[in-house]
C-alpha atoms as a PDB file:
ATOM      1  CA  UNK A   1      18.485 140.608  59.736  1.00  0.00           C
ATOM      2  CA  UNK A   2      20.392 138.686  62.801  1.00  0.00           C
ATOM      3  CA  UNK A   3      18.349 136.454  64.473  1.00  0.00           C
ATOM      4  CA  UNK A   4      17.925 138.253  67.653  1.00  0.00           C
ATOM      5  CA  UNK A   5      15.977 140.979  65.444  1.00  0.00           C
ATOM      6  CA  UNK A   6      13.685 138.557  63.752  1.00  0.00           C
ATOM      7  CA  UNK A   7      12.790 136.604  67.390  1.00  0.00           C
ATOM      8  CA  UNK A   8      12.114 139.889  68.718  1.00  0.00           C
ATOM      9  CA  UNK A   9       9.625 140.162  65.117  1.00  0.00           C
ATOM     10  CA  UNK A  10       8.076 136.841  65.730  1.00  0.00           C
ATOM     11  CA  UNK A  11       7.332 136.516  69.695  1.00  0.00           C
ATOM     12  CA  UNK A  12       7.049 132.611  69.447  1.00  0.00           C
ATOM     13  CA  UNK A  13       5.094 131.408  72.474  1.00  0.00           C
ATOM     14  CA  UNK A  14       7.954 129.851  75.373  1.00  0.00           C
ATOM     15  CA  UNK A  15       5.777 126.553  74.630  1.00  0.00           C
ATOM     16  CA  UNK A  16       7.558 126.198  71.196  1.00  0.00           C
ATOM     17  CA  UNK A  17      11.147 127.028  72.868  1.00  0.00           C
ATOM     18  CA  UNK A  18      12.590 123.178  72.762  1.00  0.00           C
ATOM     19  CA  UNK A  19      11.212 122.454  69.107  1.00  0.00           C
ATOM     20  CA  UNK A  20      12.942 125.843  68.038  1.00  0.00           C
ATOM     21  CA  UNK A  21      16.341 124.537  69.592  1.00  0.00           C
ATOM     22  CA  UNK A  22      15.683 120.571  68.262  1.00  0.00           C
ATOM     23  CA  UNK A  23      15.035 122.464  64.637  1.00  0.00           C
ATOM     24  CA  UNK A  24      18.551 124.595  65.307  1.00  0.00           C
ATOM     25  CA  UNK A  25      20.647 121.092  66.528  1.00  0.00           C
ATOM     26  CA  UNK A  26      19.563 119.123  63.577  1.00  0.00           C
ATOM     27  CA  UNK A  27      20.520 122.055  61.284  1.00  0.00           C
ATOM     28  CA  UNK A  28      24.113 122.563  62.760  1.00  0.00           C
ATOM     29  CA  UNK A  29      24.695 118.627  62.732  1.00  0.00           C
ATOM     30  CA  UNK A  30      23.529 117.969  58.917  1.00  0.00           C
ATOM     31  CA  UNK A  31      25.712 121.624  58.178  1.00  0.00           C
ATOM     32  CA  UNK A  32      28.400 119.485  59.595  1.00  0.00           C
ATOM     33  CA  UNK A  33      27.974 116.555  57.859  1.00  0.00           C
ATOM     34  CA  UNK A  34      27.716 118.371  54.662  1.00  0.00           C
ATOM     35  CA  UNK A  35      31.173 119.881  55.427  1.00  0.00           C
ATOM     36  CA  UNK A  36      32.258 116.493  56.511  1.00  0.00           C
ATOM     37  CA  UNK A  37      31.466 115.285  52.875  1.00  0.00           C
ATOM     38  CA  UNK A  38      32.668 118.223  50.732  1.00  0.00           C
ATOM     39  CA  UNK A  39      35.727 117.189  52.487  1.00  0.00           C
ATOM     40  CA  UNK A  40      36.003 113.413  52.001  1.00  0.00           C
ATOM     41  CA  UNK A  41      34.702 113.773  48.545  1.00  0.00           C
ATOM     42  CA  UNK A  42      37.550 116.934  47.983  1.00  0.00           C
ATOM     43  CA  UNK A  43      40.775 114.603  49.106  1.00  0.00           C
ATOM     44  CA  UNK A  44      39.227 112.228  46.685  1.00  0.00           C
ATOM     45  CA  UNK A  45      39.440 113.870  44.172  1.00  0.00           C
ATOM     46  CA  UNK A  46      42.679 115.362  44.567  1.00  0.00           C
ATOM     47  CA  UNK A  47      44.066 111.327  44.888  1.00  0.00           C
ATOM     48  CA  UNK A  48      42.798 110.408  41.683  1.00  0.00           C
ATOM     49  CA  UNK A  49      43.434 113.773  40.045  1.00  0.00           C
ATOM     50  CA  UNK A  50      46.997 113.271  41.348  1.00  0.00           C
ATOM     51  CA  UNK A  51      47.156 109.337  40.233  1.00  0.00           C
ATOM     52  CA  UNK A  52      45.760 110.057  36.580  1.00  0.00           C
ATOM     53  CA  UNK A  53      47.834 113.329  36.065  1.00  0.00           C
ATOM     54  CA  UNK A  54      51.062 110.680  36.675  1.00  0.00           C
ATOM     55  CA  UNK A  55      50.880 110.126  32.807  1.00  0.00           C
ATOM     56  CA  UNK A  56      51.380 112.711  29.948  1.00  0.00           C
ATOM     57  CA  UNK A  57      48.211 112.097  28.408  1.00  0.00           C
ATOM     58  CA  UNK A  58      46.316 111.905  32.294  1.00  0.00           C
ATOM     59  CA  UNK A  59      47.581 115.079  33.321  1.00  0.00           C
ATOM     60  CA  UNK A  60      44.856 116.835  31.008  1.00  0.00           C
ATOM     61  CA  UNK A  61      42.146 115.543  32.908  1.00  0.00           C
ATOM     62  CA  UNK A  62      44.141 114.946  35.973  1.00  0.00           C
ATOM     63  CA  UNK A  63      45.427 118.290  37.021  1.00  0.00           C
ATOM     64  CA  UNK A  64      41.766 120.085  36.967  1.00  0.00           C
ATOM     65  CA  UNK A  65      40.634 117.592  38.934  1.00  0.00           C
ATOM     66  CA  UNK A  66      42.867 117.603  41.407  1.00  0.00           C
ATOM     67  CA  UNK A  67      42.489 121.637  41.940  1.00  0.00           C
ATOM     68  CA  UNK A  68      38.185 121.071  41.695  1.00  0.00           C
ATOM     69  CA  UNK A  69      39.241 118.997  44.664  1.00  0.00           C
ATOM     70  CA  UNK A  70      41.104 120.965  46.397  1.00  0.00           C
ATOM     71  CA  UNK A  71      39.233 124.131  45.868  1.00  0.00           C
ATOM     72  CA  UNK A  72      36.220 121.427  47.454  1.00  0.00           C
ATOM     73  CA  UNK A  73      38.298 120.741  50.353  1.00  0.00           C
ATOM     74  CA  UNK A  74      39.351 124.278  51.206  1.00  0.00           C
ATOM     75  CA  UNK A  75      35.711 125.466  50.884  1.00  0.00           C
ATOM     76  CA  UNK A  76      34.590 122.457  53.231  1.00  0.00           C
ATOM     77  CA  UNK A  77      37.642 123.566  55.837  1.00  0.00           C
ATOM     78  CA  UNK A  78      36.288 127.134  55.797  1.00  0.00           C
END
C-alpha cells in the first residue's frame, strides 16, 4: 500500500502532523547513516581482503572477502 493510501486509512488528527514528519526525518537520517556504514565497513573490507589475498596462502581468505565487501559497498551505493 503507498503511503498516501494508508493516510487516507488512518485520518490522523492535523494536531499529530509535526510528530508524524519528526518520526519520518529521524527515519531518513538513521537510513542514511546505515548506508553510510555498509559503505565504510564495505571499502574495508575490500582493503584488507585485497592486502591478505597479496600472498598465495592469503588469497583463500582474501579474495571472498574482498567481493563480501564489495558486494557491501554496492548494496550501500544503491
Amino acid at each position: 500500500m503507498t503511503h498516501a493510501h494508508i493516510r487516507r486509512r488512518l485520518r490522523l488528527h492535523w494536531a499529530l502532523w509535526p510528530f508524524i514528519m519528526l518520526w519520518k526525518l529521524l527515519a531518513t537520517i538513521v537510513a542514511m547513516v546505515g548506508r553510510l556504514v555498509a559503505i565504510l565497513v564495505g571499502l574495508t573490507l575490500m582493503l584488507v581482503g585485497f592486502l591478505i589475498s597479496l600472498t598465495i596462502v592469503g588469497a583463500i581468505v582474501g579474495i571472498p572477502l574482498f567481493i563480501v565487501g564489495l558486494l557491501l559497498t554496492l548494496k550501500g551505493i544503491f
